[in-house]
PDB file of N, CA and C in Angstrom:
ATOM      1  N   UNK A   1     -27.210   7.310   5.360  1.00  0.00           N
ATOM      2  CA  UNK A   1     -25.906   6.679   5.325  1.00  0.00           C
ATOM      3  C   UNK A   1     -26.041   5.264   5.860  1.00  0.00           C
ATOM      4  N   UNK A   2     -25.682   4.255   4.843  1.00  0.00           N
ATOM      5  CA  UNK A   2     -25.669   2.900   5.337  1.00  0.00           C
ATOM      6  C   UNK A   2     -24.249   2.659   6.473  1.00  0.00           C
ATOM      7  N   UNK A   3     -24.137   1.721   7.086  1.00  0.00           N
ATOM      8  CA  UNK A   3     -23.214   1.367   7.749  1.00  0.00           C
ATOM      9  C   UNK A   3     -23.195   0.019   8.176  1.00  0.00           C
ATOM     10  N   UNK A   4     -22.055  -0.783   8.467  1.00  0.00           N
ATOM     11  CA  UNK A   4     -21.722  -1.449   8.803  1.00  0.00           C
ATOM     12  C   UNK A   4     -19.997  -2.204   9.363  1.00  0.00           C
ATOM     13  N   UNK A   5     -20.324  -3.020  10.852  1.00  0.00           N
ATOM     14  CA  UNK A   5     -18.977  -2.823  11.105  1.00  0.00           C
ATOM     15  C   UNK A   5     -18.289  -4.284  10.997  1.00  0.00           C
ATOM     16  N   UNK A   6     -16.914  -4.160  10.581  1.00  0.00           N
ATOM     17  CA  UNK A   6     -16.142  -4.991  10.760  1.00  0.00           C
ATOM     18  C   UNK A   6     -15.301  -5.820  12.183  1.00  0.00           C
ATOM     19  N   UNK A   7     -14.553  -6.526  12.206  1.00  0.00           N
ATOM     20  CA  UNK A   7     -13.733  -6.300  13.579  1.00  0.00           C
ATOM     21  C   UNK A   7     -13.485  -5.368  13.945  1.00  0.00           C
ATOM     22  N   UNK A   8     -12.580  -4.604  13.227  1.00  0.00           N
ATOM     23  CA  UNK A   8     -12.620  -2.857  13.666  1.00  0.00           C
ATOM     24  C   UNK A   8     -12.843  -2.286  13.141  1.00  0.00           C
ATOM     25  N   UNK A   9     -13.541  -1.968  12.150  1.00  0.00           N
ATOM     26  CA  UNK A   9     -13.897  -0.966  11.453  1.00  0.00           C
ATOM     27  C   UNK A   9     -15.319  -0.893  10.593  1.00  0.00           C
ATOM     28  N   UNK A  10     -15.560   0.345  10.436  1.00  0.00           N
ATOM     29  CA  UNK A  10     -16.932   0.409   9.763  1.00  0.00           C
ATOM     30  C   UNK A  10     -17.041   1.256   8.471  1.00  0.00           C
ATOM     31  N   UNK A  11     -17.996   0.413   7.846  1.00  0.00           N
ATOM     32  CA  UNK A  11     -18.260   0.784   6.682  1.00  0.00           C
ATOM     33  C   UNK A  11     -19.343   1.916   6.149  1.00  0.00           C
ATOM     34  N   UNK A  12     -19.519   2.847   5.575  1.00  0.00           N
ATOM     35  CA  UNK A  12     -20.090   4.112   5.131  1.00  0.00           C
ATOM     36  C   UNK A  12     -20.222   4.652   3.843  1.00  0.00           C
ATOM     37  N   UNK A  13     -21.423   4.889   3.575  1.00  0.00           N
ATOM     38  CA  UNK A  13     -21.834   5.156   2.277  1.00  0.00           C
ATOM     39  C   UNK A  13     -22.147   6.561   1.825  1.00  0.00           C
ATOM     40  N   UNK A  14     -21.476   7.270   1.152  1.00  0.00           N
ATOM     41  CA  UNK A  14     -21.961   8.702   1.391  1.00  0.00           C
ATOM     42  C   UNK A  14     -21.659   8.961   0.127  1.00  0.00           C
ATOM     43  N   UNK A  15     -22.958  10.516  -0.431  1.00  0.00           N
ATOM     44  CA  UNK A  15     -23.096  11.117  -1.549  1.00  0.00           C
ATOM     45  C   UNK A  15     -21.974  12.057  -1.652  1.00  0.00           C
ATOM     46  N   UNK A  16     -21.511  12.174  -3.040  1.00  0.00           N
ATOM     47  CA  UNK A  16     -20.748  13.345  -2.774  1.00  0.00           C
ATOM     48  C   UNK A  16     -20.911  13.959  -3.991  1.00  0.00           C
ATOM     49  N   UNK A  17     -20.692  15.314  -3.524  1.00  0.00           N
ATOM     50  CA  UNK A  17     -21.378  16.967  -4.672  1.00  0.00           C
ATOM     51  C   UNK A  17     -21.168  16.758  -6.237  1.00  0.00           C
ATOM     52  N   UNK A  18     -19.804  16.101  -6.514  1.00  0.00           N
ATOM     53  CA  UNK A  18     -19.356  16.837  -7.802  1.00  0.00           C
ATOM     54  C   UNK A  18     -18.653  15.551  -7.689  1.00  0.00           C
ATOM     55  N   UNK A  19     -19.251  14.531  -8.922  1.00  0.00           N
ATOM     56  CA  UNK A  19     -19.744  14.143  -9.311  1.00  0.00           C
ATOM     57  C   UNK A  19     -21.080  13.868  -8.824  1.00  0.00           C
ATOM     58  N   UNK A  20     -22.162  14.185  -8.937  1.00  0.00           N
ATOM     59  CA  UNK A  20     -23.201  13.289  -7.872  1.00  0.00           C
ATOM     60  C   UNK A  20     -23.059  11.798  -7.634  1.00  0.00           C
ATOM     61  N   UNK A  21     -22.456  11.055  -7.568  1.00  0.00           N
ATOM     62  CA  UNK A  21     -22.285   9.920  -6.980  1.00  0.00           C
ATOM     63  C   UNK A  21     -22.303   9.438  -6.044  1.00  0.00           C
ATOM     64  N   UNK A  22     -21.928   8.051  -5.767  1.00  0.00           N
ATOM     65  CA  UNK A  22     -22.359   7.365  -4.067  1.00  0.00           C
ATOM     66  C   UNK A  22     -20.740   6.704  -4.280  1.00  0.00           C
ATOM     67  N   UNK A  23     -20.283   6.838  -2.885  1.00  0.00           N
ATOM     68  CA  UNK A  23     -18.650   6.281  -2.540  1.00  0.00           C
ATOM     69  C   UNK A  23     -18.655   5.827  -1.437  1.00  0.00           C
ATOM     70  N   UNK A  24     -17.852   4.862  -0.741  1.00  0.00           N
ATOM     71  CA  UNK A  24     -17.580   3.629   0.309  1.00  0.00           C
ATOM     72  C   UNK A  24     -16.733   4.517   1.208  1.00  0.00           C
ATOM     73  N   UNK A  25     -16.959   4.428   2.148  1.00  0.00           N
ATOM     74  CA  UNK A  25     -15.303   4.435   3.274  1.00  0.00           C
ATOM     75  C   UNK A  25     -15.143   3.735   4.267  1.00  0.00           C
ATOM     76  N   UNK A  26     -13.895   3.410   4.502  1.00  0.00           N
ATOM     77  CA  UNK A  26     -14.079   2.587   5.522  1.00  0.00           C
ATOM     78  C   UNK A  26     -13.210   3.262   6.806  1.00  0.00           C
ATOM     79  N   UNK A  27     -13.955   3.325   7.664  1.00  0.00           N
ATOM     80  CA  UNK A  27     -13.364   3.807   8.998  1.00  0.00           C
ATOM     81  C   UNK A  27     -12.815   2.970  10.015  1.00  0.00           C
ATOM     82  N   UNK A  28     -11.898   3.648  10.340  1.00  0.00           N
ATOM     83  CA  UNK A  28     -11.359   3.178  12.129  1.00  0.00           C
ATOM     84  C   UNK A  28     -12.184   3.815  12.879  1.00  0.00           C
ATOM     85  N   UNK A  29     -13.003   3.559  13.447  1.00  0.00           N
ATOM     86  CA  UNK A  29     -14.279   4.496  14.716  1.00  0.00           C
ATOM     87  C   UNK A  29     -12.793   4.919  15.950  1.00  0.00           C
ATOM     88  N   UNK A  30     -12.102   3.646  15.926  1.00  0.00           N
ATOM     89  CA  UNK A  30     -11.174   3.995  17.678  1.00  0.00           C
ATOM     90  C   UNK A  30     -10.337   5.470  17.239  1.00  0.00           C
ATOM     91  N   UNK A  31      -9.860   5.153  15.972  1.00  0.00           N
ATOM     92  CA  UNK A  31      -8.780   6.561  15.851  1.00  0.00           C
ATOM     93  C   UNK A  31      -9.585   7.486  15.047  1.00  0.00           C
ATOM     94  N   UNK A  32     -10.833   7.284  14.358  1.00  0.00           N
ATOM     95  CA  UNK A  32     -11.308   8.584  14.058  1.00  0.00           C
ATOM     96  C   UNK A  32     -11.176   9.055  12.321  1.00  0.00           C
ATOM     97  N   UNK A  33     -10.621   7.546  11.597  1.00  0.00           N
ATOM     98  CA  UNK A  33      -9.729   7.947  10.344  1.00  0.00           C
ATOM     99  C   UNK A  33     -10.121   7.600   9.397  1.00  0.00           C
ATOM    100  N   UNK A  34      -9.849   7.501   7.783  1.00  0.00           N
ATOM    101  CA  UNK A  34     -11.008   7.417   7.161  1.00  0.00           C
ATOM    102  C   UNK A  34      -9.533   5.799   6.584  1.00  0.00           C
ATOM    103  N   UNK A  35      -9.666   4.813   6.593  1.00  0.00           N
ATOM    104  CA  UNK A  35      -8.195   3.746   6.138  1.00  0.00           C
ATOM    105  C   UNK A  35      -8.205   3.443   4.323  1.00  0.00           C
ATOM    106  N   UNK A  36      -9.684   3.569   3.912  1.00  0.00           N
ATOM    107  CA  UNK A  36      -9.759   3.516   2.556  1.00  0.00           C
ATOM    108  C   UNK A  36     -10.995   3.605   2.020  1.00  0.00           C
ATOM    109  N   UNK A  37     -11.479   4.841   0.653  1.00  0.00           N
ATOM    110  CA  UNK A  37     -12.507   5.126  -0.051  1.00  0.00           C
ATOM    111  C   UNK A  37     -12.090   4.467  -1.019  1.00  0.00           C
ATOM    112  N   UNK A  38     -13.439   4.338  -1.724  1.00  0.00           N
ATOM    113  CA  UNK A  38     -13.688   4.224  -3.696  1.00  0.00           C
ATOM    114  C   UNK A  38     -13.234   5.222  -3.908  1.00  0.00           C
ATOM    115  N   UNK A  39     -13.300   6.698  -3.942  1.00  0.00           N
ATOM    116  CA  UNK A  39     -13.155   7.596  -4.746  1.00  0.00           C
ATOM    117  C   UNK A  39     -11.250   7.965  -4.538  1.00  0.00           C
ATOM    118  N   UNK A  40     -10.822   7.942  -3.527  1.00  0.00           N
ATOM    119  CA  UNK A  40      -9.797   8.324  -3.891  1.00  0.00           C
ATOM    120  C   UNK A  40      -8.924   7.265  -4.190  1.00  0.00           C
ATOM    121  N   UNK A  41      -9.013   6.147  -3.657  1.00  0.00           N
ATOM    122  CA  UNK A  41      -8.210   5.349  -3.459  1.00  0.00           C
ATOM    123  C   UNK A  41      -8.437   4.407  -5.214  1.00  0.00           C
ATOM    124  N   UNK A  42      -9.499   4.639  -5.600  1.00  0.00           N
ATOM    125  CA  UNK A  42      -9.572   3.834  -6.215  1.00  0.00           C
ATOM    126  C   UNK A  42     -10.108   4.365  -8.089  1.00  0.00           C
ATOM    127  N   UNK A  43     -11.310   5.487  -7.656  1.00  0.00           N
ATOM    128  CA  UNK A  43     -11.827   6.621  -8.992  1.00  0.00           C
ATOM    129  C   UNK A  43     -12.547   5.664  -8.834  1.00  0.00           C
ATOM    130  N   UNK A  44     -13.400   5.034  -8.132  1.00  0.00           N
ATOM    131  CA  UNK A  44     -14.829   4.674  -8.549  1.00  0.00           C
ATOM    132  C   UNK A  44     -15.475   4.844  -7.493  1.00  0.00           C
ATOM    133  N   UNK A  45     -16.710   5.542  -8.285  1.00  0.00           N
ATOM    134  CA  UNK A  45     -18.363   5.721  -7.620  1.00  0.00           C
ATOM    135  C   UNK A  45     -19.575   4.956  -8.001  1.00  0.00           C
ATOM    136  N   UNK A  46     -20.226   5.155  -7.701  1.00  0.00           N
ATOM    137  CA  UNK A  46     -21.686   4.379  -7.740  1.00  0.00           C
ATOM    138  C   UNK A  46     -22.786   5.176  -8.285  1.00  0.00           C
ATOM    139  N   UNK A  47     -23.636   4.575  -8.960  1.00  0.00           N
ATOM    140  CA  UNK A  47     -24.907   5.103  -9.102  1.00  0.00           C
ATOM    141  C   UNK A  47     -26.096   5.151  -8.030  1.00  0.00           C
ATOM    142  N   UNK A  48     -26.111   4.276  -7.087  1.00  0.00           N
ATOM    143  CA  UNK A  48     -26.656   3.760  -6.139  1.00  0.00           C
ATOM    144  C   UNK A  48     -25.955   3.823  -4.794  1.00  0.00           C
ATOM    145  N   UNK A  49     -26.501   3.856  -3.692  1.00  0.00           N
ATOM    146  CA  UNK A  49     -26.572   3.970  -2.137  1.00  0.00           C
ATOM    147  C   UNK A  49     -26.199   2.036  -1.908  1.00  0.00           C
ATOM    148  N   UNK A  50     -26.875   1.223  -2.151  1.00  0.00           N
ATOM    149  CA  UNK A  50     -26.702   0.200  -2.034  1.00  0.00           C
ATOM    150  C   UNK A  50     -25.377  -0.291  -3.116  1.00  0.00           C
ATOM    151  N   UNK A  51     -24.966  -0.145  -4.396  1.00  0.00           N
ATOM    152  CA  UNK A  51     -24.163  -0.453  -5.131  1.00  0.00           C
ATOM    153  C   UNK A  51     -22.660  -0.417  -4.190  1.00  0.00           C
ATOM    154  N   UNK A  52     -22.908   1.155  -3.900  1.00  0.00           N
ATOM    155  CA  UNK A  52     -21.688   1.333  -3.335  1.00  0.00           C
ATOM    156  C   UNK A  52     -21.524   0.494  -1.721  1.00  0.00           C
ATOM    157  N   UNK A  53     -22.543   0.215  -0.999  1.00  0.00           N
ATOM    158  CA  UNK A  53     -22.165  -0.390  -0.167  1.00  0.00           C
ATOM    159  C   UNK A  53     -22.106  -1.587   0.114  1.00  0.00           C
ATOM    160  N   UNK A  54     -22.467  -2.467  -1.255  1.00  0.00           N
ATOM    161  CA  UNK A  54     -22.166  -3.413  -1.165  1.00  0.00           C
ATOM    162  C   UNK A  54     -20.482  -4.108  -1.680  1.00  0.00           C
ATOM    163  N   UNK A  55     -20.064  -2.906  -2.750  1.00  0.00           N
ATOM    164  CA  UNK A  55     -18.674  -2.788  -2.894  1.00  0.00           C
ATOM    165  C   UNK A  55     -17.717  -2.230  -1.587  1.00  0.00           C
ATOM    166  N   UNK A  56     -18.248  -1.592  -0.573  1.00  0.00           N
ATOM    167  CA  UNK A  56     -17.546  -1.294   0.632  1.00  0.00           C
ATOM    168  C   UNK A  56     -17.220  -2.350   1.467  1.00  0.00           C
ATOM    169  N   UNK A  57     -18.667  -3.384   1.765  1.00  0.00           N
ATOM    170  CA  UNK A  57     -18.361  -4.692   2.610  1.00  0.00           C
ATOM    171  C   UNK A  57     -17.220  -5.362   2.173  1.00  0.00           C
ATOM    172  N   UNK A  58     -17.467  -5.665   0.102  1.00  0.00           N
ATOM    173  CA  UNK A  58     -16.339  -6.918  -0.227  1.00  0.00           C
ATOM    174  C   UNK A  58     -15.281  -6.112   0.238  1.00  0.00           C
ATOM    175  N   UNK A  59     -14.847  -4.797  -0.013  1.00  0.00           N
ATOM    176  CA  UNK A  59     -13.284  -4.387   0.418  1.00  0.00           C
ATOM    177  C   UNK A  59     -13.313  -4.640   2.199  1.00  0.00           C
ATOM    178  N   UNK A  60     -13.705  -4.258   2.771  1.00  0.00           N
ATOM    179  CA  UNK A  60     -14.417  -4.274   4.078  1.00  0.00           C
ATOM    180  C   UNK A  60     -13.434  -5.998   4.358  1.00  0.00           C
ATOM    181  N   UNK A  61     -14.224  -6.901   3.763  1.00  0.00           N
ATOM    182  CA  UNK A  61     -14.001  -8.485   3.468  1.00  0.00           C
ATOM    183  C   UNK A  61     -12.511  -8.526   3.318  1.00  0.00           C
ATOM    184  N   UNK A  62     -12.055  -8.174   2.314  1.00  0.00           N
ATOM    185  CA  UNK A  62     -10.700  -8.367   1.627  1.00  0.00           C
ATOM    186  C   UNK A  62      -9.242  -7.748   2.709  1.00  0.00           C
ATOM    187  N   UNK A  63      -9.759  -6.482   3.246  1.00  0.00           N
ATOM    188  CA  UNK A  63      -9.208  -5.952   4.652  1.00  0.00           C
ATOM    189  C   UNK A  63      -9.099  -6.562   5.686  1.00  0.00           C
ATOM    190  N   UNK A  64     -10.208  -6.677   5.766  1.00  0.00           N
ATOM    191  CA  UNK A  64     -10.545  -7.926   7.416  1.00  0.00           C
ATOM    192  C   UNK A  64      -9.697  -9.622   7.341  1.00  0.00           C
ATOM    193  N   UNK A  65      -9.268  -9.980   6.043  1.00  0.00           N
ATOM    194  CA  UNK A  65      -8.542 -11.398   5.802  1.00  0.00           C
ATOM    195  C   UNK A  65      -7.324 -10.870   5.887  1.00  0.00           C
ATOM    196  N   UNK A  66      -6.036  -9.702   5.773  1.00  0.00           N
ATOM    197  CA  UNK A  66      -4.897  -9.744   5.911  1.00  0.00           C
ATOM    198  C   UNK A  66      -4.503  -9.669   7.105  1.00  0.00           C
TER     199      UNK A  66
END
């Protein structure tokens, strides 16, 4: 699992079963919560471990500016 953190929050890359794919999340570490995935939030996965986490940072990015 890649990771990386924001001001507050961190970013996570994880496989999941069904589809085999790779999906983003981004966490609050203080409260424990998941604030926004690719897969639900959005229906997209990755072919790749890196694909997806480099689409996690830009949202990661786009979060961290409002």
């Amino acid at each position: 699992m890649q990771q990386t953190r924001g001001q507050q929050f961190t970013v996570a890359v994880r496989l999941m079963s069904e589809p085999c794919l790779w999906r983003w999340e981004i966490r609050d570490p203080t409260r424990g919560e998941v604030v926004a995935n690719s897969w639900t939030s959005e229906w997209m996965a990755y072919e790749s471990p890196d694909e997806a986490f480099r689409e996690g940072q830009a949202r990661l990015t786009s979060i961290s500016r409002r």
